[in-house]
C-alpha atoms as a PDB file:
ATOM      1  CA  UNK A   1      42.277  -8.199 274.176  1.00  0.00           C
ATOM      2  CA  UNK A   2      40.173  -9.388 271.643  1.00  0.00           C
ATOM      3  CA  UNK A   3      41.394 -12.054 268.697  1.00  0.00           C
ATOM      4  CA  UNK A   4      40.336 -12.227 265.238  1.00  0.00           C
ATOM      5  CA  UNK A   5      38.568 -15.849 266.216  1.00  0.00           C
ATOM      6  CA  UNK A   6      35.908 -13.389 268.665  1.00  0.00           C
ATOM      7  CA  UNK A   7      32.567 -13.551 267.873  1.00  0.00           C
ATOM      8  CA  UNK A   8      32.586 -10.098 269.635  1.00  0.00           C
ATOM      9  CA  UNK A   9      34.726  -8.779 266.126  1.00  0.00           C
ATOM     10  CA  UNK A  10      33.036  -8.142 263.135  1.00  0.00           C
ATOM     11  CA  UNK A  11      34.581  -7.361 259.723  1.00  0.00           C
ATOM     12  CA  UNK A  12      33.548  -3.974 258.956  1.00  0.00           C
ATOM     13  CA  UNK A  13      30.917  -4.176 255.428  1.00  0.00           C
ATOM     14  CA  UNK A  14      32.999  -4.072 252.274  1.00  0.00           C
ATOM     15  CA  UNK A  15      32.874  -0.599 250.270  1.00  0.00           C
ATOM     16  CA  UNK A  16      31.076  -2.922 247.638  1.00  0.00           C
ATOM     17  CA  UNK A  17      28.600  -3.250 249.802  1.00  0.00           C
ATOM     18  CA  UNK A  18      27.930   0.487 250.562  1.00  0.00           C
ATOM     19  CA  UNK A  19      25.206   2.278 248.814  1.00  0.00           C
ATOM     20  CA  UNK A  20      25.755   5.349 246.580  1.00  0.00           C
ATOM     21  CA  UNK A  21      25.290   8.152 248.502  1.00  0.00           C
ATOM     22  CA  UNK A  22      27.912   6.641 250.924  1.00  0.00           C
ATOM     23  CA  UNK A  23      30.443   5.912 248.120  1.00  0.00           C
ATOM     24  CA  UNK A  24      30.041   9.413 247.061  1.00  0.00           C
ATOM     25  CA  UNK A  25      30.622  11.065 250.771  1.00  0.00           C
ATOM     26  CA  UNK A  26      33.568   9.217 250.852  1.00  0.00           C
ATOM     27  CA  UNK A  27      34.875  10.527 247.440  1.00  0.00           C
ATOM     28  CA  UNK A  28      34.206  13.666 248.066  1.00  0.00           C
ATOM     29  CA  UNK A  29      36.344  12.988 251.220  1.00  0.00           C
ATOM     30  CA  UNK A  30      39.228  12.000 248.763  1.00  0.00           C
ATOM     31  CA  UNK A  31      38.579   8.397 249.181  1.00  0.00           C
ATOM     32  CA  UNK A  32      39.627   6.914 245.995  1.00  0.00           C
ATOM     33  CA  UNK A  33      39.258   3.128 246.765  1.00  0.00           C
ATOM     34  CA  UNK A  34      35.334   4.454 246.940  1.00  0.00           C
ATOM     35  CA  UNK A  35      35.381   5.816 243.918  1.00  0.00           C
ATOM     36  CA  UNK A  36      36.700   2.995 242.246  1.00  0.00           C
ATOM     37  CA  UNK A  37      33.582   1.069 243.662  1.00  0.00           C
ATOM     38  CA  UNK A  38      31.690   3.498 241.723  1.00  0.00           C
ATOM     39  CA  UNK A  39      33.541   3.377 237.981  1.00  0.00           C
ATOM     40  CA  UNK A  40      33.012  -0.616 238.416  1.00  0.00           C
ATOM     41  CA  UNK A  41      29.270  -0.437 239.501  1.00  0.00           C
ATOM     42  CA  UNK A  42      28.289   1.519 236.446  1.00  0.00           C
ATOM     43  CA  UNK A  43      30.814   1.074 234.062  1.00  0.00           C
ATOM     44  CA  UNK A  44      28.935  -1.651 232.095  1.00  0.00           C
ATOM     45  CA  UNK A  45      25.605  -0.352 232.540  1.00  0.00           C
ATOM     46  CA  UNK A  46      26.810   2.862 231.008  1.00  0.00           C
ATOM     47  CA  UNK A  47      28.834   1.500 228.201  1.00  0.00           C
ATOM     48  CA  UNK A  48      26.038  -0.486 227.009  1.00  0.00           C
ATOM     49  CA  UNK A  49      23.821   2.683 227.202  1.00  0.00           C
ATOM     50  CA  UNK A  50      26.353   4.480 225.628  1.00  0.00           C
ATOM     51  CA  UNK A  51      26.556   2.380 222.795  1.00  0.00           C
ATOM     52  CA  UNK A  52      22.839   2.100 222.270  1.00  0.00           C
ATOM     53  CA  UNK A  53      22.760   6.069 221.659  1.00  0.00           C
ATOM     54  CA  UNK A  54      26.043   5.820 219.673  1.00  0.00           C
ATOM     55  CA  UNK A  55      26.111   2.489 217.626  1.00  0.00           C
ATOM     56  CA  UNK A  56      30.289   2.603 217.977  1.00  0.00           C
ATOM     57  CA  UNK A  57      32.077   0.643 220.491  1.00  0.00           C
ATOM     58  CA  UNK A  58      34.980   2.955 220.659  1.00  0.00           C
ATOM     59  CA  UNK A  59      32.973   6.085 220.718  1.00  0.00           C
ATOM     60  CA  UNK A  60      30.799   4.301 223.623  1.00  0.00           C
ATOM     61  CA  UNK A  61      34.014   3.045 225.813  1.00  0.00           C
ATOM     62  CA  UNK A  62      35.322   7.131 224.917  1.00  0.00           C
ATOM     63  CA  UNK A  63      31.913   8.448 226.118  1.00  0.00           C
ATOM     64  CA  UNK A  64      31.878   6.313 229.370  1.00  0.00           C
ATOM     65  CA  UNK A  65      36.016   7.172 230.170  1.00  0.00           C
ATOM     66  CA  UNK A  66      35.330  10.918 229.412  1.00  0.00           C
ATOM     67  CA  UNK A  67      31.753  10.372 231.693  1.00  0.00           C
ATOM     68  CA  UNK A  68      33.938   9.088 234.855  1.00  0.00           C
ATOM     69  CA  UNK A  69      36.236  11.741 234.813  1.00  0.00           C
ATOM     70  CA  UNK A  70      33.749  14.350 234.201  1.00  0.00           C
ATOM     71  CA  UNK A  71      31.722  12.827 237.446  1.00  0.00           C
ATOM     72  CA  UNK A  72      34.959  13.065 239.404  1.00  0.00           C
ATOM     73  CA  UNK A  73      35.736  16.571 238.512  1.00  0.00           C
ATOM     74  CA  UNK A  74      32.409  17.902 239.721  1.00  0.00           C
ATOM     75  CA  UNK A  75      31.486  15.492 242.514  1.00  0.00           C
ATOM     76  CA  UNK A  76      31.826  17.994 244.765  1.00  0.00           C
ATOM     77  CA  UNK A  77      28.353  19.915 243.162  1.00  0.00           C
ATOM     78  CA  UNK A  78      26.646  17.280 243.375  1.00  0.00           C
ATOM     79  CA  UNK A  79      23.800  18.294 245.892  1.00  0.00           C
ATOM     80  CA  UNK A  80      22.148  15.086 246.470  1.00  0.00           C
ATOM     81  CA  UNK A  81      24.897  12.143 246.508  1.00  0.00           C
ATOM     82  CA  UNK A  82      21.887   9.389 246.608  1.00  0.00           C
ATOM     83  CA  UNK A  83      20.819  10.827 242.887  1.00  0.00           C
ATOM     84  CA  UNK A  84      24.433   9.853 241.688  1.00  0.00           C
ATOM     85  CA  UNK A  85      22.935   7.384 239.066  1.00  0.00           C
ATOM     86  CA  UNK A  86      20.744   9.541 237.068  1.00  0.00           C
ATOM     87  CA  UNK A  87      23.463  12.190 237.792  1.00  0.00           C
ATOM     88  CA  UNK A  88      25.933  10.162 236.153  1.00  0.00           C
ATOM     89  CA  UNK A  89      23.368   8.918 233.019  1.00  0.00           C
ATOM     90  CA  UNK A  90      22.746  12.103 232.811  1.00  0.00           C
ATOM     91  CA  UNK A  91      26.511  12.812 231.759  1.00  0.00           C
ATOM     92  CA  UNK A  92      26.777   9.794 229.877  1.00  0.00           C
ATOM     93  CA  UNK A  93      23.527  10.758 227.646  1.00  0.00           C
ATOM     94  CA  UNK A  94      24.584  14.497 226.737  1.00  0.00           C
ATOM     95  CA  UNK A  95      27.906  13.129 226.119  1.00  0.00           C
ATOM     96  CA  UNK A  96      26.468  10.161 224.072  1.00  0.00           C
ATOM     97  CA  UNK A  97      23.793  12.696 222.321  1.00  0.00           C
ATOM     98  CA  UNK A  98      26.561  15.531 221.367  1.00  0.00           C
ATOM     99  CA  UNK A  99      28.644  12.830 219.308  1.00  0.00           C
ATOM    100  CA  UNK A 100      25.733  11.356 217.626  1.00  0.00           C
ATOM    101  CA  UNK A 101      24.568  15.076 216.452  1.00  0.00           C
ATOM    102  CA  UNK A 102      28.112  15.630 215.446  1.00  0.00           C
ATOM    103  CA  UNK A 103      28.713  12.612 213.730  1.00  0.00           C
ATOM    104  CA  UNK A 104      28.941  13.079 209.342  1.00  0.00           C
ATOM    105  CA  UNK A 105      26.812  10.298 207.404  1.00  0.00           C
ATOM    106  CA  UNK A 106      30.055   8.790 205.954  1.00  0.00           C
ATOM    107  CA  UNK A 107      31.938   8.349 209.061  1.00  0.00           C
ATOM    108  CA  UNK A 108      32.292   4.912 209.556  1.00  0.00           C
ATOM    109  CA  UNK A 109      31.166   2.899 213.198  1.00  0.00           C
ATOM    110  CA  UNK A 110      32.694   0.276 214.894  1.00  0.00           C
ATOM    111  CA  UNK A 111      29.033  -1.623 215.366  1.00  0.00           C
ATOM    112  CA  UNK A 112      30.588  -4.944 217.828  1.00  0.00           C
ATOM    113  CA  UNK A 113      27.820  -4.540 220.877  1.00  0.00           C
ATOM    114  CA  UNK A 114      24.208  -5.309 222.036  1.00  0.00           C
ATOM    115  CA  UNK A 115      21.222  -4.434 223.045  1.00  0.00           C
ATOM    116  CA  UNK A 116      20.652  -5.901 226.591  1.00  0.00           C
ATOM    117  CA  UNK A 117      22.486  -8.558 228.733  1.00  0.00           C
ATOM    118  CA  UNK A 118      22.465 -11.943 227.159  1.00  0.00           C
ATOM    119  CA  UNK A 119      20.057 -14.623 228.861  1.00  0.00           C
ATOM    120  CA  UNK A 120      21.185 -16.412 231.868  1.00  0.00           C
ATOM    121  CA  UNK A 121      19.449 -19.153 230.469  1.00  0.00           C
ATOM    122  CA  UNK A 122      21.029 -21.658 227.569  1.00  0.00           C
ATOM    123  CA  UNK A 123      18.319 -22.278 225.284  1.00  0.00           C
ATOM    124  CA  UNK A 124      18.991 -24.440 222.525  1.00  0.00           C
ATOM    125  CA  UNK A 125      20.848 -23.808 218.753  1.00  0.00           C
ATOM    126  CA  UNK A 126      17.273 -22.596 217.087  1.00  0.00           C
ATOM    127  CA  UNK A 127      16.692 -20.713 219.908  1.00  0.00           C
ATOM    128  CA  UNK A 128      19.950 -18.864 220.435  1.00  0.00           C
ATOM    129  CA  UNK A 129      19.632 -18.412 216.492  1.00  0.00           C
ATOM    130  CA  UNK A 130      16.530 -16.764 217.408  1.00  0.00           C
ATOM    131  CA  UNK A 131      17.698 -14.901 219.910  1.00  0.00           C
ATOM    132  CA  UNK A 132      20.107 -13.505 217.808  1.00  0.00           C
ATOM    133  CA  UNK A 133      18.351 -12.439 215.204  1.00  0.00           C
ATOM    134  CA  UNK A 134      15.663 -11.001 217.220  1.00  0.00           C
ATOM    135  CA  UNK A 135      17.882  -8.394 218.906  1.00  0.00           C
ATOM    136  CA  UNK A 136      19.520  -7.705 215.689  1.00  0.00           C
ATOM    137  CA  UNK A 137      16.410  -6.205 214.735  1.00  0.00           C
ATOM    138  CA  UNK A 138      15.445  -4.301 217.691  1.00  0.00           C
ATOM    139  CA  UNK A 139      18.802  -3.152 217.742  1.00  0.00           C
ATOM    140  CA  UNK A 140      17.687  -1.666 214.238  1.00  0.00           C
ATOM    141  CA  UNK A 141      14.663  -0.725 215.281  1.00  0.00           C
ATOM    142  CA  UNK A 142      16.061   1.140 218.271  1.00  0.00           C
ATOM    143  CA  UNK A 143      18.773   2.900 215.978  1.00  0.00           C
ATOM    144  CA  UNK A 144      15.508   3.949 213.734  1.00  0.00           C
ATOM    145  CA  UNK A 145      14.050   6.102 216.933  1.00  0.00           C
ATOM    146  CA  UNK A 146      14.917   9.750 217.203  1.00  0.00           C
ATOM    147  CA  UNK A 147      17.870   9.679 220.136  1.00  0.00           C
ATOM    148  CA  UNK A 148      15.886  11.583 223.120  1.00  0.00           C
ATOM    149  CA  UNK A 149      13.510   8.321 222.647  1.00  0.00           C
ATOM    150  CA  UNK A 150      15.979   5.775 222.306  1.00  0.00           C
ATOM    151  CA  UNK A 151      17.550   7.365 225.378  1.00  0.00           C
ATOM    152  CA  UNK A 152      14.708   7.466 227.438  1.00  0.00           C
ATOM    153  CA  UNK A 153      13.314   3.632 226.365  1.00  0.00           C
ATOM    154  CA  UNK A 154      16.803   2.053 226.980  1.00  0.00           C
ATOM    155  CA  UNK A 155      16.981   3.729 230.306  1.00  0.00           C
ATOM    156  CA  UNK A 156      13.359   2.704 231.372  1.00  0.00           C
ATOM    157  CA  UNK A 157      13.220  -0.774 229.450  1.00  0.00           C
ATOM    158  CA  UNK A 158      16.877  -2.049 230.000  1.00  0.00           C
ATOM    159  CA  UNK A 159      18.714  -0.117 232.964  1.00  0.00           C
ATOM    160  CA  UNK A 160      15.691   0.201 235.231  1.00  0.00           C
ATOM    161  CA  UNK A 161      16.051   3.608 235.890  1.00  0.00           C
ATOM    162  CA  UNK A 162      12.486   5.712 237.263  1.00  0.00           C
ATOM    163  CA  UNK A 163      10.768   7.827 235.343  1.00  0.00           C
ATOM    164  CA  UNK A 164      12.466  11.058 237.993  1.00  0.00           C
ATOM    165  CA  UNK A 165      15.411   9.503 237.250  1.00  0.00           C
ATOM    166  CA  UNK A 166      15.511   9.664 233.688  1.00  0.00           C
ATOM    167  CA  UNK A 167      13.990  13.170 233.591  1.00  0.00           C
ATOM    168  CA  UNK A 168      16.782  13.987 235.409  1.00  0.00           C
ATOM    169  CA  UNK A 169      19.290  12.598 233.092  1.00  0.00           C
ATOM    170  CA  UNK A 170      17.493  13.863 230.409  1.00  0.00           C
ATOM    171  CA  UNK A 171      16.611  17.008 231.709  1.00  0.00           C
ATOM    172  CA  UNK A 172      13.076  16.744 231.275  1.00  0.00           C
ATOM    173  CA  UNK A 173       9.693  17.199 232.986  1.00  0.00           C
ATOM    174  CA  UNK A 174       8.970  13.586 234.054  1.00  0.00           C
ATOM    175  CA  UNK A 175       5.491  14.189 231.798  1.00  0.00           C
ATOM    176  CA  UNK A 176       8.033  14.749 228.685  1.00  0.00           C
ATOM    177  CA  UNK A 177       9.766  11.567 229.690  1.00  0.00           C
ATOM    178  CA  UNK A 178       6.385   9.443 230.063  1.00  0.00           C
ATOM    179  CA  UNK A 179       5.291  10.569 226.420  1.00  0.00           C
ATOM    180  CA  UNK A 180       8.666   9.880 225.095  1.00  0.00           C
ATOM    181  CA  UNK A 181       8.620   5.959 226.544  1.00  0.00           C
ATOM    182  CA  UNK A 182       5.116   5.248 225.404  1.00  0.00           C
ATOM    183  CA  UNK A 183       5.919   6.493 221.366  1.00  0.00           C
ATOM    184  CA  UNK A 184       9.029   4.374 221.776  1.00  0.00           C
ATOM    185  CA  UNK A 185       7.440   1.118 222.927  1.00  0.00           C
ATOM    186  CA  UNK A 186       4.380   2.095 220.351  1.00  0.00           C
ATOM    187  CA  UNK A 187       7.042   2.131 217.333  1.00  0.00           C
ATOM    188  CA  UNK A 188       9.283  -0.522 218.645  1.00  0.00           C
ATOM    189  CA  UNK A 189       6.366  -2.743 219.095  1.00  0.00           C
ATOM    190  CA  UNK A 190       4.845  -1.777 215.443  1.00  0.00           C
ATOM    191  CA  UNK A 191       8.741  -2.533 214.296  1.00  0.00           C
ATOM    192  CA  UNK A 192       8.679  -6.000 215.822  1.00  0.00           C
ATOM    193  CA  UNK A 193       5.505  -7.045 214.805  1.00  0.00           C
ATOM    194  CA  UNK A 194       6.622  -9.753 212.425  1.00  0.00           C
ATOM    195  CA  UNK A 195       8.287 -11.807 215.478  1.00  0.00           C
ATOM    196  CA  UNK A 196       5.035 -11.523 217.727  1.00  0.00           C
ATOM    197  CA  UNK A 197       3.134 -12.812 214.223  1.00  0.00           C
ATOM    198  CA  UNK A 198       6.057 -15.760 214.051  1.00  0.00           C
ATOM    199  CA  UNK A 199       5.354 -16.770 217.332  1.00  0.00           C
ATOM    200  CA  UNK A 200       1.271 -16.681 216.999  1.00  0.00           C
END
């Protein structure tokens, strides 16, 4: 028999560990515990999408809640479990999208949020003042970008996602997609033009 001190035993890999298309087999199984993995894999990443297409915290932390559950429901459809991701951005986006469309001029927007992670560095007080002030604007300059753009940008620039990926979140030829990026980045850039002539 075989203790726990056996070289012989290994601890079997953590469900953190796992790759999507795993966690999804398993949820699809009715493993819960791997579906859990998934909500706290992409819940940030998707509430800070979210709230880039949205501008509201509470509308984004709706969007993602609403996003999960939908993914849950219809896990089952999914054909390919290792496209989960774009699957699930894909949710997230029409979801995202739908309220901004719907949304009257007067209704107020609960604007706490931000554009990308913070640093990891610690730069100094000017710096961070800087900093601050600098994503202020793009987050103005994003808000100024027709939402299929801002979508596709913050999904290229800031979540990482591939070009198939976002077409399939967006539901676009990957061509569309490509076009879409490179007026984004040309209007963000012309936007932010006054910090690139600050630093010259």
């Amino acid at each position: 028999m075989r203790t726990q001190d056996d070289p012989a035993v290994v601890d079997p890999e953590p469900p953190e560990d796992w790759d999507d298309a795993t966690l999804v087999g398993r949820s699809v199984s009715g493993d819960d515990l791997a579906f859990a993995v998934l909500v706290r894999r992409y819940q940030a990443p998707l509430y800070r999408h979210a709230w880039r297409l949205t501008q509201d915290r509470r509308t984004a932390e709706d969007v993602v809640q609403e996003a999960f559950v939908t993914a849950w429901r219809r896990l089952p459809s999914l054909e390919r479990a290792e496209s989960f991701r774009s699957w699930l951005y894909q949710i997230t986006t029409r979801r995202s999208i739908d309220v901004v469309r719907a949304r009257r001029p007067e209704e107020p927007v609960d604007v706490v949020g931000t554009v990308a992670e913070p640093a990891t560095t610690q730069p100094g007080p000017d710096a961070r003042l800087e900093q601050r002030a600098q994503l202020a604007d793009l987050a103005g300059a994003l808000q100024e970008l027709p939402v299929g753009q801002r979508a596709a940008w913050s999904m290229r620039e800031i979540d990482g996602l591939s070009y198939e990926e976002i077409a399939t979140a967006l539901e676009l030829p990957v061509s569309t997609v490509r076009g879409r990026i490179a007026r984004a980045r040309q209007d963000l850039a012309e936007r932010m033009s006054a910090w690139q002539t600050t630093r010259d």
